[in-house]
PDB file of N, CA and C in Angstrom:
ATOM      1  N   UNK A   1       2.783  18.435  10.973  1.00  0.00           N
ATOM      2  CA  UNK A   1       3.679  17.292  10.821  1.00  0.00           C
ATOM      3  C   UNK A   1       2.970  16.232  10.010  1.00  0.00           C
ATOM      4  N   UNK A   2       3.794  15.393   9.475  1.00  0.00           N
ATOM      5  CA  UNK A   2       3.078  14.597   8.194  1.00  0.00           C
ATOM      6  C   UNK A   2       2.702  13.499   9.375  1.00  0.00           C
ATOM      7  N   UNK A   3       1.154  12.700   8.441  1.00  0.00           N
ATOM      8  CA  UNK A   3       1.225  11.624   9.595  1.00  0.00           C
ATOM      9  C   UNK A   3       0.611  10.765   8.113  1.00  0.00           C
ATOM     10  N   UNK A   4       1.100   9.332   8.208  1.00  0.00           N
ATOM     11  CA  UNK A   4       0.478   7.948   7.490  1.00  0.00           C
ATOM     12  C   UNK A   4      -0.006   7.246   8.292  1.00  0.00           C
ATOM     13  N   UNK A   5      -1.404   6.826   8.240  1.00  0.00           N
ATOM     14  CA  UNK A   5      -2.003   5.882   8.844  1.00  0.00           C
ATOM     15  C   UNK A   5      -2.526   4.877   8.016  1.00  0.00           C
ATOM     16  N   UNK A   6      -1.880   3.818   8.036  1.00  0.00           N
ATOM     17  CA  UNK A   6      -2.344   2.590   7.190  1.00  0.00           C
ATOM     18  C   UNK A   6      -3.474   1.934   8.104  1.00  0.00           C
ATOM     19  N   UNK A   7      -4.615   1.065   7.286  1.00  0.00           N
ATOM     20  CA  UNK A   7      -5.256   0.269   8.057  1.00  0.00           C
ATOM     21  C   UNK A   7      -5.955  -0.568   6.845  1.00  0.00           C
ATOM     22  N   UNK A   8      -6.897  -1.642   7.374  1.00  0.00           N
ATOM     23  CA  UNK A   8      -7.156  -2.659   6.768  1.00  0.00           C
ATOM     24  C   UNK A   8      -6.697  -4.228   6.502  1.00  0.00           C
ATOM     25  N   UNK A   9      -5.301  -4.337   6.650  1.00  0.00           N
ATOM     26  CA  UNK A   9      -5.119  -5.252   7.146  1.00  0.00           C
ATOM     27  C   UNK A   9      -5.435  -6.437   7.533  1.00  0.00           C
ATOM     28  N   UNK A  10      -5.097  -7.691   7.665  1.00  0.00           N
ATOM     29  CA  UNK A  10      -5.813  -8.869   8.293  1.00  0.00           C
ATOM     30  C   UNK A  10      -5.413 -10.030   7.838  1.00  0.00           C
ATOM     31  N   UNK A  11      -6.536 -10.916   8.136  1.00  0.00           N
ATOM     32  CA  UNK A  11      -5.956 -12.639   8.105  1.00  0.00           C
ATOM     33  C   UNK A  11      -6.945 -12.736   7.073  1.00  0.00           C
ATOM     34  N   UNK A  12      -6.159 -13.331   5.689  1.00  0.00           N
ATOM     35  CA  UNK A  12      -7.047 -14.068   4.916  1.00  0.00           C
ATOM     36  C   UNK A  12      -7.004 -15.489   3.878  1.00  0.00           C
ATOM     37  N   UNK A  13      -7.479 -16.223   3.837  1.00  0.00           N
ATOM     38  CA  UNK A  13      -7.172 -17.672   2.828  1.00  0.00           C
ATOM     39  C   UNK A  13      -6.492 -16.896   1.538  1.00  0.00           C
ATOM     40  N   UNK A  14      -5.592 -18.248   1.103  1.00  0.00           N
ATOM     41  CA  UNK A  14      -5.745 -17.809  -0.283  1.00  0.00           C
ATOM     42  C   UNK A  14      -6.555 -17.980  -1.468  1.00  0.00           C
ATOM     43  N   UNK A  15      -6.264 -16.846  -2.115  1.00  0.00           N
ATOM     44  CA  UNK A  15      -7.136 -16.481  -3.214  1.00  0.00           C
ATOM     45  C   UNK A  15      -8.108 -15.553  -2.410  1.00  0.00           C
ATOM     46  N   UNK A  16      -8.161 -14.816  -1.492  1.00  0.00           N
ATOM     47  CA  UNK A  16      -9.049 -13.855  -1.198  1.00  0.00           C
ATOM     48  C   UNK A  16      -8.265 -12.549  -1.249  1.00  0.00           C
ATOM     49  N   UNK A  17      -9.496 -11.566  -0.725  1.00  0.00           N
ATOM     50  CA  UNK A  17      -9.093 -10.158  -1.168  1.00  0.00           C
ATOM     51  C   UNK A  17      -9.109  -9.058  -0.450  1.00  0.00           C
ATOM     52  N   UNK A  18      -8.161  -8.411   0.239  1.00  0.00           N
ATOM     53  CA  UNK A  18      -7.884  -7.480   1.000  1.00  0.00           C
ATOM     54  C   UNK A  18      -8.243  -6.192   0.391  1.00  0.00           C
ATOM     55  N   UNK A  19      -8.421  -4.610   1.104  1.00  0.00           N
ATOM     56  CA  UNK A  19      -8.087  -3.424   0.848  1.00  0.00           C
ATOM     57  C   UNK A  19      -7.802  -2.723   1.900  1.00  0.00           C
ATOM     58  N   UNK A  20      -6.535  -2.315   1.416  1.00  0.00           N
ATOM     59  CA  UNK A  20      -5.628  -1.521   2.850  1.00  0.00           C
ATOM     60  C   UNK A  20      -6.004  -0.151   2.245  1.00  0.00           C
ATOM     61  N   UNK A  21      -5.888   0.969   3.178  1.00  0.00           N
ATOM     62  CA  UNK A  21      -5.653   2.507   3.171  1.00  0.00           C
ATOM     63  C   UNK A  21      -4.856   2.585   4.198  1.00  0.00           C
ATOM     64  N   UNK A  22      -4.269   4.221   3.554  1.00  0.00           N
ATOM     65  CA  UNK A  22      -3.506   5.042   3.775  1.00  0.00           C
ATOM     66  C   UNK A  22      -4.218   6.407   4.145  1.00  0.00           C
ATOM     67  N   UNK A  23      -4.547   7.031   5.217  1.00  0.00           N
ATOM     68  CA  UNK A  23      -5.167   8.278   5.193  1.00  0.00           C
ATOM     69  C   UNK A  23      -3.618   9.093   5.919  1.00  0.00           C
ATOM     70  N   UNK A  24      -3.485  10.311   5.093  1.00  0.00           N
ATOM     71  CA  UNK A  24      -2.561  11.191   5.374  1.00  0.00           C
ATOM     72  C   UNK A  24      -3.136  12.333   5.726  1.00  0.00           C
ATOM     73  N   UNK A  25      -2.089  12.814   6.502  1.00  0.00           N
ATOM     74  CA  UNK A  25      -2.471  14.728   6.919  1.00  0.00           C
ATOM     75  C   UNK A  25      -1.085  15.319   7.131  1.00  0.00           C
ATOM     76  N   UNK A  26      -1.170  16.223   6.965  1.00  0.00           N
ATOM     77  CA  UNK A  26       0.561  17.236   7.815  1.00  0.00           C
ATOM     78  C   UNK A  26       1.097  17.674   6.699  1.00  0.00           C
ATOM     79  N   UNK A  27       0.180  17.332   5.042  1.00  0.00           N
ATOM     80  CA  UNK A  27       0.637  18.074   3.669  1.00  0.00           C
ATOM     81  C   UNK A  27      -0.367  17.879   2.831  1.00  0.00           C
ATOM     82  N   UNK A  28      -0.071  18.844   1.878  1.00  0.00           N
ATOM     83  CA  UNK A  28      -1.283  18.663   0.495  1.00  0.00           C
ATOM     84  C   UNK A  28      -1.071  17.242  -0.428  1.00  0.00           C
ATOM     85  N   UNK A  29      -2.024  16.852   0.146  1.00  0.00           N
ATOM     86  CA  UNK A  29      -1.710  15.329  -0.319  1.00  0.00           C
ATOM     87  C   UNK A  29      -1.878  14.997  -1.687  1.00  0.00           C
ATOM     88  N   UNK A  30      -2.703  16.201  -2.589  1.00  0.00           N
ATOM     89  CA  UNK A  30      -2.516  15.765  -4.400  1.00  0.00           C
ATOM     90  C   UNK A  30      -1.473  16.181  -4.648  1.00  0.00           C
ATOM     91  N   UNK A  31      -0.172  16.640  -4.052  1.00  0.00           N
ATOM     92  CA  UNK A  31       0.821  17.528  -4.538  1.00  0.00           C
ATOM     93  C   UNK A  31       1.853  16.234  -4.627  1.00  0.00           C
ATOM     94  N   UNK A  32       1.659  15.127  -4.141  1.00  0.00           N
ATOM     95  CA  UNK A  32       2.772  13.992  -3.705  1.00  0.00           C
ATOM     96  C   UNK A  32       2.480  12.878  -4.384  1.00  0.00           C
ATOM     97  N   UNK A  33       3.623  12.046  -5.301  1.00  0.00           N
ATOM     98  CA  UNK A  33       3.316  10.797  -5.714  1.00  0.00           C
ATOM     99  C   UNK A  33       3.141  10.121  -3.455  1.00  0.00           C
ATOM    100  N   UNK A  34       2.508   8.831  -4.316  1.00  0.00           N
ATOM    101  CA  UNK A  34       2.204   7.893  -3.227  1.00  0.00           C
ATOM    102  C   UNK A  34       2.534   6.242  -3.766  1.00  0.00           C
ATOM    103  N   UNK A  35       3.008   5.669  -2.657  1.00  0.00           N
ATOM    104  CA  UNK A  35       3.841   4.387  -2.742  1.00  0.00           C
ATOM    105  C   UNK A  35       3.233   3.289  -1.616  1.00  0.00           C
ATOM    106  N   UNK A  36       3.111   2.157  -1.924  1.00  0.00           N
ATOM    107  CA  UNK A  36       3.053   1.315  -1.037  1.00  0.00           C
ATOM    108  C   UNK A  36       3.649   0.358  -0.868  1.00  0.00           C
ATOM    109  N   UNK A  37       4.931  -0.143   0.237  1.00  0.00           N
ATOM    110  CA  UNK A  37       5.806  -1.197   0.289  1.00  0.00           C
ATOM    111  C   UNK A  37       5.466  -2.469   1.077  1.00  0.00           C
ATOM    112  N   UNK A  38       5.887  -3.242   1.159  1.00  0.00           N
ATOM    113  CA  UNK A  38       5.760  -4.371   2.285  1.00  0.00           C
ATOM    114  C   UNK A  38       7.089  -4.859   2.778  1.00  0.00           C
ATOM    115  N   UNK A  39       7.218  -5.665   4.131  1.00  0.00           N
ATOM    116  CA  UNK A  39       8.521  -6.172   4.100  1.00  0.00           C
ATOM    117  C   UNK A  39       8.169  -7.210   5.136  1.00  0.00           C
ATOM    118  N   UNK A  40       8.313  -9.085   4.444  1.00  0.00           N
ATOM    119  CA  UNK A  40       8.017  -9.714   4.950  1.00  0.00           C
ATOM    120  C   UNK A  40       9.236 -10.547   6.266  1.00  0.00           C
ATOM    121  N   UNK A  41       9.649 -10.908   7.126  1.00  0.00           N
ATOM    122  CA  UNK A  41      10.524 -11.252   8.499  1.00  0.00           C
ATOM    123  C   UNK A  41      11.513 -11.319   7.731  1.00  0.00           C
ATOM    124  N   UNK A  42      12.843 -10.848   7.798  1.00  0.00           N
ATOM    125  CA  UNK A  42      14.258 -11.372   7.291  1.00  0.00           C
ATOM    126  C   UNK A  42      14.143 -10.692   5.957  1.00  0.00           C
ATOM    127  N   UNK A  43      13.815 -10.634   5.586  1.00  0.00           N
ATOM    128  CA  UNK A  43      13.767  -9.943   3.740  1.00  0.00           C
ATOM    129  C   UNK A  43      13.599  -8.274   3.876  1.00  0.00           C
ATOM    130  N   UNK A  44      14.181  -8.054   2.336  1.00  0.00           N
ATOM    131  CA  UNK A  44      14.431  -6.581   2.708  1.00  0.00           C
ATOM    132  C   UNK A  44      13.102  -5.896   2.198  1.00  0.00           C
ATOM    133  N   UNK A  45      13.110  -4.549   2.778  1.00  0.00           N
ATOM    134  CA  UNK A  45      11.417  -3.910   1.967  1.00  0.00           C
ATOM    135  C   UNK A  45      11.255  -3.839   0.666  1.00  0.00           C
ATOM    136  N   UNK A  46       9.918  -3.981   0.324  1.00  0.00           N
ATOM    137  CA  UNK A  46       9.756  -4.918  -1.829  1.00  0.00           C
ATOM    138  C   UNK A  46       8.652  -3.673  -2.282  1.00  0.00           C
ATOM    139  N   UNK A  47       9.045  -2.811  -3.209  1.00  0.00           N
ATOM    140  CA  UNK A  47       8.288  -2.176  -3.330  1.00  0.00           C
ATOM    141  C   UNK A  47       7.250  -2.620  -4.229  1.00  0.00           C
ATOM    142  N   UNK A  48       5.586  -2.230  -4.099  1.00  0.00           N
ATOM    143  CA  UNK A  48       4.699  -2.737  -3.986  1.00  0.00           C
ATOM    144  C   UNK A  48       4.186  -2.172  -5.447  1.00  0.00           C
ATOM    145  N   UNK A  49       3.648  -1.183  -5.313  1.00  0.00           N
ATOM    146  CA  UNK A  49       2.970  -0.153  -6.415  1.00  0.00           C
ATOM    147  C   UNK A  49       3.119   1.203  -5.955  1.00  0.00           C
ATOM    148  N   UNK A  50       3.247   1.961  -6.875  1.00  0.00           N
ATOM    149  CA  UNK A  50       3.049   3.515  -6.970  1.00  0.00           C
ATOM    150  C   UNK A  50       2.186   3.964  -7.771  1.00  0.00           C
ATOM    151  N   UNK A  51       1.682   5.307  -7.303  1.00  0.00           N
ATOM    152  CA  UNK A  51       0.636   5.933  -8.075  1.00  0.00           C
ATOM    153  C   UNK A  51       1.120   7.722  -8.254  1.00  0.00           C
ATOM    154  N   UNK A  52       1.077   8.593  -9.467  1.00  0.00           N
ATOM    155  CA  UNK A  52       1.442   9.505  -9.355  1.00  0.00           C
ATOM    156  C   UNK A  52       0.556  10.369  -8.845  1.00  0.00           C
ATOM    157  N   UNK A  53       1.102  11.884  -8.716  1.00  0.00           N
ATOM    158  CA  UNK A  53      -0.453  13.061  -8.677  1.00  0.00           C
ATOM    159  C   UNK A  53      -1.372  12.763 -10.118  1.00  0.00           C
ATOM    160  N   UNK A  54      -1.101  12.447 -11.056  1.00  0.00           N
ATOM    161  CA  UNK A  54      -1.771  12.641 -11.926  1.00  0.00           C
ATOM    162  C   UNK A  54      -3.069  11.031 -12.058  1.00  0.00           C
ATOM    163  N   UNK A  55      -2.319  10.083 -10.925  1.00  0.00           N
ATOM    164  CA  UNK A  55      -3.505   9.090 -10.824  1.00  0.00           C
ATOM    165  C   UNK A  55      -2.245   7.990 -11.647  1.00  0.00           C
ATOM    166  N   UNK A  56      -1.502   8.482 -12.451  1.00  0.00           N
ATOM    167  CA  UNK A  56      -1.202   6.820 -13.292  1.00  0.00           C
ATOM    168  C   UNK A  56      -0.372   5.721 -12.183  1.00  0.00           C
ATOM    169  N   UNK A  57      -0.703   4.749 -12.032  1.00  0.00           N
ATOM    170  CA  UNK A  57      -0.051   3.722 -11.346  1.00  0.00           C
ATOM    171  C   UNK A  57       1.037   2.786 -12.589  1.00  0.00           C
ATOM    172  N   UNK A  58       1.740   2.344 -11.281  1.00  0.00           N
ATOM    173  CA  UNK A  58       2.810   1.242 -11.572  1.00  0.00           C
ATOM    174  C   UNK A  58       3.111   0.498 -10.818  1.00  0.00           C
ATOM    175  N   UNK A  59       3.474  -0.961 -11.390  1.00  0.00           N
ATOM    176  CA  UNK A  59       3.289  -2.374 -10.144  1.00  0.00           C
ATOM    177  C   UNK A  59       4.597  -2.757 -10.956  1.00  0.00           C
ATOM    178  N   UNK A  60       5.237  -3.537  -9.911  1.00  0.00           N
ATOM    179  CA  UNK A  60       5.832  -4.545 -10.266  1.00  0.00           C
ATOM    180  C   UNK A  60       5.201  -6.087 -10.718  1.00  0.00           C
ATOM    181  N   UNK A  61       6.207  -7.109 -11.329  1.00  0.00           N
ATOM    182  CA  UNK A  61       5.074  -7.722 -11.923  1.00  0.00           C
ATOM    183  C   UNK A  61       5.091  -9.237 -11.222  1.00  0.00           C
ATOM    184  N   UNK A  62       5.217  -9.153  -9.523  1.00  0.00           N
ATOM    185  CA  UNK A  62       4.722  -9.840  -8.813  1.00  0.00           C
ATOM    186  C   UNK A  62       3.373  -9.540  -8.322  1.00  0.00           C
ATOM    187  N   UNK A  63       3.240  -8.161  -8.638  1.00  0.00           N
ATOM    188  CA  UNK A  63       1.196  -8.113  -8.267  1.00  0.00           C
ATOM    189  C   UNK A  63       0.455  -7.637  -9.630  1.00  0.00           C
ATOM    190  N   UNK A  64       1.532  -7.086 -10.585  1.00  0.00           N
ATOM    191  CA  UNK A  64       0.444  -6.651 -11.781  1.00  0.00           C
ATOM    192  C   UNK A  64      -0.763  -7.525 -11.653  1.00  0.00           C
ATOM    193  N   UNK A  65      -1.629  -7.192 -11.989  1.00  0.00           N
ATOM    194  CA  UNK A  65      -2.544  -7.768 -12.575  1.00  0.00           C
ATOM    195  C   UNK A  65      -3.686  -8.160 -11.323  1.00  0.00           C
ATOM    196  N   UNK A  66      -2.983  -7.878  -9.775  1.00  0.00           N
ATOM    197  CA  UNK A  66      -3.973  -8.513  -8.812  1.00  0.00           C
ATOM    198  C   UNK A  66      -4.424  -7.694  -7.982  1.00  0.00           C
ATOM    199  N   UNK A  67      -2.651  -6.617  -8.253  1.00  0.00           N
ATOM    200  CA  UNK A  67      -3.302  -5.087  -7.269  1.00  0.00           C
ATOM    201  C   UNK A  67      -3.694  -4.539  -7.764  1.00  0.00           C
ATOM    202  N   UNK A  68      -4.334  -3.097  -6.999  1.00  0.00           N
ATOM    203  CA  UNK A  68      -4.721  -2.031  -7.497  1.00  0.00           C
ATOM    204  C   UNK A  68      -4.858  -0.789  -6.766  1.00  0.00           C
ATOM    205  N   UNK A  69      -3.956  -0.107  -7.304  1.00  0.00           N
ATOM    206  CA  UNK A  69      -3.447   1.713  -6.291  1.00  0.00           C
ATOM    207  C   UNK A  69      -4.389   2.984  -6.984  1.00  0.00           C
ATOM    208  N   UNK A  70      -5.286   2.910  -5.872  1.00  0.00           N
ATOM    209  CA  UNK A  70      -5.646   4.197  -6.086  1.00  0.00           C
ATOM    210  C   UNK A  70      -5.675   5.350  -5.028  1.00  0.00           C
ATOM    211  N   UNK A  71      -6.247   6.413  -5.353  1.00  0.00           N
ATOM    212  CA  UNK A  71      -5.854   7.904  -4.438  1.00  0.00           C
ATOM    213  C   UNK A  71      -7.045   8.255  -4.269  1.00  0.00           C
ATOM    214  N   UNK A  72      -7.703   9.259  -3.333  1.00  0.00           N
ATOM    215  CA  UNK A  72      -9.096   9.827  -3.121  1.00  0.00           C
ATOM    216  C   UNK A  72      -8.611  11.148  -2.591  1.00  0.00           C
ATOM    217  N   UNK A  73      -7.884  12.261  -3.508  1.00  0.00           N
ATOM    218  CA  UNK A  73      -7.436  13.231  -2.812  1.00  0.00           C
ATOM    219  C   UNK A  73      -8.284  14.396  -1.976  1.00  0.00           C
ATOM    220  N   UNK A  74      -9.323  14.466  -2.513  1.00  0.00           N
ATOM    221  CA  UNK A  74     -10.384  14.493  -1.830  1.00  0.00           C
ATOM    222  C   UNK A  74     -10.390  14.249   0.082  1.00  0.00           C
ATOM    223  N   UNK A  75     -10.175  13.011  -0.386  1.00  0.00           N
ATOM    224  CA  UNK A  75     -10.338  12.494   1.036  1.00  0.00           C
ATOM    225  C   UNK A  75      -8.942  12.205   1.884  1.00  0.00           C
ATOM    226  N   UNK A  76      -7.841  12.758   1.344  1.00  0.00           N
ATOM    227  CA  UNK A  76      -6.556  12.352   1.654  1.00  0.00           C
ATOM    228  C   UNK A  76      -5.696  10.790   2.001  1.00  0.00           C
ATOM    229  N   UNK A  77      -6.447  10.055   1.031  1.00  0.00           N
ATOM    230  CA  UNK A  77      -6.218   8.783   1.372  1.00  0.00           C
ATOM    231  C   UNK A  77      -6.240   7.526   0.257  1.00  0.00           C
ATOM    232  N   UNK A  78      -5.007   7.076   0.365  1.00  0.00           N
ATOM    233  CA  UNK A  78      -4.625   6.361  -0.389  1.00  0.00           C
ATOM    234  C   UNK A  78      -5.327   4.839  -0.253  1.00  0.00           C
ATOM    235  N   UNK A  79      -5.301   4.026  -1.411  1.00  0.00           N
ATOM    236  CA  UNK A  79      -6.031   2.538  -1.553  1.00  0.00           C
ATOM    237  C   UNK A  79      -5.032   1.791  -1.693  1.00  0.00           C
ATOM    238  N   UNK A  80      -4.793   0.515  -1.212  1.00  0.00           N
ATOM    239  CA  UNK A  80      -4.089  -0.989  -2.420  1.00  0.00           C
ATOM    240  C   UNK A  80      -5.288  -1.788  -2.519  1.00  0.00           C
ATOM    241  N   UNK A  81      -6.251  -2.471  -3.279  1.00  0.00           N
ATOM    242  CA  UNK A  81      -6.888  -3.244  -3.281  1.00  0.00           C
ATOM    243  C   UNK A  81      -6.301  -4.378  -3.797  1.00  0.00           C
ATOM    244  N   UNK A  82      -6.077  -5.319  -3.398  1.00  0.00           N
ATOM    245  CA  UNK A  82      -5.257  -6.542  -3.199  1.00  0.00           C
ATOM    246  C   UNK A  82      -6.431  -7.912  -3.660  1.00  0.00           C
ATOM    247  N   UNK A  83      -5.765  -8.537  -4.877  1.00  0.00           N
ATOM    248  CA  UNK A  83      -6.773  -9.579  -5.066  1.00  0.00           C
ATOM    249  C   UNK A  83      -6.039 -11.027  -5.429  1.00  0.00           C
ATOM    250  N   UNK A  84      -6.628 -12.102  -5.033  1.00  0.00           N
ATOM    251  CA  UNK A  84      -5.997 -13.120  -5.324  1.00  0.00           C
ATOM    252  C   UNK A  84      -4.711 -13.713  -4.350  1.00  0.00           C
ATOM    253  N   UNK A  85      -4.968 -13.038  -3.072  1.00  0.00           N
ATOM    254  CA  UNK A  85      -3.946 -13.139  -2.270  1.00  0.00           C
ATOM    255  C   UNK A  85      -3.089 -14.648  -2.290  1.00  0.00           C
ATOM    256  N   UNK A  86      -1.740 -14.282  -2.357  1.00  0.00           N
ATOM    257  CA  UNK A  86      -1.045 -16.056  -2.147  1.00  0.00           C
ATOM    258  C   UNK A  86      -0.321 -15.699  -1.281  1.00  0.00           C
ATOM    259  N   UNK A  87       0.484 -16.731  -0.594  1.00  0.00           N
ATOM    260  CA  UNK A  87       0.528 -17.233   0.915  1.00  0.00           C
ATOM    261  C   UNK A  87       2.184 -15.745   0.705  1.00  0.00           C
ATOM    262  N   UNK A  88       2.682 -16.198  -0.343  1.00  0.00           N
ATOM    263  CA  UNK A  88       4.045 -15.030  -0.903  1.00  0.00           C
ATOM    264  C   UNK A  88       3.559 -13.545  -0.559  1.00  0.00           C
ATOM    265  N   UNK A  89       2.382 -12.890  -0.680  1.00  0.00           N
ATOM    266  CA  UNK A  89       2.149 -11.522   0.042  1.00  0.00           C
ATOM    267  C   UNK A  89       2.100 -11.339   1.492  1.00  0.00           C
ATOM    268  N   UNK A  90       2.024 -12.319   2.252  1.00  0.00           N
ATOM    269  CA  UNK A  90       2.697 -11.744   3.674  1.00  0.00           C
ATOM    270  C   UNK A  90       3.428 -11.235   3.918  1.00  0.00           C
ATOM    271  N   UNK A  91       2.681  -9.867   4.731  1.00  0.00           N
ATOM    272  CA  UNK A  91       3.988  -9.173   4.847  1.00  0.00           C
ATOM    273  C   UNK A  91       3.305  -8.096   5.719  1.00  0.00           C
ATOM    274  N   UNK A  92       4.082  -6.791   6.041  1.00  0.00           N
ATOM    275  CA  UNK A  92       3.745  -5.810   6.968  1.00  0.00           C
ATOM    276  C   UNK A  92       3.877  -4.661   5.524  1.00  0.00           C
ATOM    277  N   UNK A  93       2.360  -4.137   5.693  1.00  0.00           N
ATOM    278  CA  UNK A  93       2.661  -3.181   4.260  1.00  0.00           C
ATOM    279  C   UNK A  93       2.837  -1.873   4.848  1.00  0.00           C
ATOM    280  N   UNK A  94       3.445  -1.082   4.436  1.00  0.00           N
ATOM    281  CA  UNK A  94       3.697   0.435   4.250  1.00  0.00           C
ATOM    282  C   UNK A  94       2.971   1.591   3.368  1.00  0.00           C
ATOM    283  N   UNK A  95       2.580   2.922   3.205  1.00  0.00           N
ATOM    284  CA  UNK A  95       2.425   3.478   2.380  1.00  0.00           C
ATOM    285  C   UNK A  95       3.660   4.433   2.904  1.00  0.00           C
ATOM    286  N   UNK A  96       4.084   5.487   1.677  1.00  0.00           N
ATOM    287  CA  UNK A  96       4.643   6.133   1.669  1.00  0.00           C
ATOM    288  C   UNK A  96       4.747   7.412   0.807  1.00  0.00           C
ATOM    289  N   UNK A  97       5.315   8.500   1.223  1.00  0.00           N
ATOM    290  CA  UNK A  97       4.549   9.930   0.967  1.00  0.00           C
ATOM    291  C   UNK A  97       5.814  10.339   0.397  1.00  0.00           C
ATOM    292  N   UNK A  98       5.971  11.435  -1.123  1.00  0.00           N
ATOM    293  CA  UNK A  98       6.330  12.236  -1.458  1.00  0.00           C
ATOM    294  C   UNK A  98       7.678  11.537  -1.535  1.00  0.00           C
ATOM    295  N   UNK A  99       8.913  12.909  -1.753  1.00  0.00           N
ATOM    296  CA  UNK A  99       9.722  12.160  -2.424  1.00  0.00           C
ATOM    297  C   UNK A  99      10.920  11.480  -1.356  1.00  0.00           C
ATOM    298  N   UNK A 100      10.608  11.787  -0.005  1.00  0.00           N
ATOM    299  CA  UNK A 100      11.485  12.004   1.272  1.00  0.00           C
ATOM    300  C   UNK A 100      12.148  10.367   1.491  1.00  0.00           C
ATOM    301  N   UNK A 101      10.778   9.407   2.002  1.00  0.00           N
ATOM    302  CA  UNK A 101       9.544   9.300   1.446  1.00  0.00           C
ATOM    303  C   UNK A 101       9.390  10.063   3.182  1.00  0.00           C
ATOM    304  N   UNK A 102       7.908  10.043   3.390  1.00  0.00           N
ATOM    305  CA  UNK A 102       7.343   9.952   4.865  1.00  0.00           C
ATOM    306  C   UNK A 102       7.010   8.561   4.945  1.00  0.00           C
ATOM    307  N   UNK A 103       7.062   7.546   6.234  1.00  0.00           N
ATOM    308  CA  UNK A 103       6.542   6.450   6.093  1.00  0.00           C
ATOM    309  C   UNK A 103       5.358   6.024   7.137  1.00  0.00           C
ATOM    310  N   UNK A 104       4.557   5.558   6.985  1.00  0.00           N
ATOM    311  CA  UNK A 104       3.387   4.586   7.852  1.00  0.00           C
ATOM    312  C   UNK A 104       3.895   3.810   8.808  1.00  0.00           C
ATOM    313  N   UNK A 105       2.999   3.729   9.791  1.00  0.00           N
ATOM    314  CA  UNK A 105       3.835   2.573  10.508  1.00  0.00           C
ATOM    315  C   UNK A 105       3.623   1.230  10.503  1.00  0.00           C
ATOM    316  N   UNK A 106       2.941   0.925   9.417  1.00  0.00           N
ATOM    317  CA  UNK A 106       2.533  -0.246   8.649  1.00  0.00           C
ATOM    318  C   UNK A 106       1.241  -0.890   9.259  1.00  0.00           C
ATOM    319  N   UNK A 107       0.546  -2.054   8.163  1.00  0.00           N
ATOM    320  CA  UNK A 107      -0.290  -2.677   8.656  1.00  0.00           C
ATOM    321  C   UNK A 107      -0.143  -4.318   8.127  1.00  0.00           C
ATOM    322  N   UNK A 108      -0.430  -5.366   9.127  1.00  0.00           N
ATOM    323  CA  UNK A 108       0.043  -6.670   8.977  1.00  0.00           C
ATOM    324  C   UNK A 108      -0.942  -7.322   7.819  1.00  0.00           C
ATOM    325  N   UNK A 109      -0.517  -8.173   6.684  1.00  0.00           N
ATOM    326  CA  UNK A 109      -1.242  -8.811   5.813  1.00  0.00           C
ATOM    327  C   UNK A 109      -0.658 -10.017   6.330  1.00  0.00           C
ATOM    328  N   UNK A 110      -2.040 -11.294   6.689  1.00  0.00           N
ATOM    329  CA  UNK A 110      -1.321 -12.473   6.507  1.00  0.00           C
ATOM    330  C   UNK A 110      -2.385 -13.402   5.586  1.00  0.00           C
ATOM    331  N   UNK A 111      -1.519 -13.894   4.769  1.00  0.00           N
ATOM    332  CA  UNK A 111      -2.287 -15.029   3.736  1.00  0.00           C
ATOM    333  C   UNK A 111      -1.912 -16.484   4.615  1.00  0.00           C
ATOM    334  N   UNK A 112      -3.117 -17.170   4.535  1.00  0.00           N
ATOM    335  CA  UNK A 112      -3.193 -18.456   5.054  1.00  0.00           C
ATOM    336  C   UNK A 112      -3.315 -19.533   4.113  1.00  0.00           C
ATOM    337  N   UNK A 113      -3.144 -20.832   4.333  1.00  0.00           N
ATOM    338  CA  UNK A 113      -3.432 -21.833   2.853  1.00  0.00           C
ATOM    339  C   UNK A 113      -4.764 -22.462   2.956  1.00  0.00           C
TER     340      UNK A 113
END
């Protein structure tokens, strides 16, 4: 059975810098694009960045430039390295698997001022 475990998470000022993972099992994990969402109280889920099997990523261009999605298939486990945090990325992030999707059961980001 597929399982997402997000972690990393936490409380941080802004302008600092988080890195969440994703470690998966229950499938061949280079065989699957990988996604990471957030969804902050009342608002609907915002998708974050994706990364394909082949490694190329794509952001929307509320984090271009601050995130960064990578994969360790190797190790079955996905990255967001998160930089420059503003108080607007709070949120409960997600990763997500393949094309179904499978989902995480998230991990809490909170930016402080």
């Amino acid at each position: 059975q597929v399982q997402l475990v997000e972690s990393g998470g936490g409380s941080v000022q802004a302008g600092g810098s988080l890195k969440l993972s994703c470690l998966a099992s229950g499938y061949i994990f280079s065989s699957c694009g990988m996604r990471w969402y957030r969804q902050a109280p009342g608002l609907e889920r915002e998708w974050v960045s994706s990364i394909a099997t082949s490694g190329a990523p794509t952001y929307p261009d509320s984090v271009k430039g601050r995130f960064t999605i990578s994969r360790d298939n190797a190790k079955n486990t996905l990255y967001l390295q998160m930089t420059s945090l503003q108080i607007e990325d709070t949120a409960k992030y997600y990763c997500a698997a393949c094309a179904l999707p499978y989902w995480g059961q998230g991990t809490q980001v909170t930016v402080f001022p």
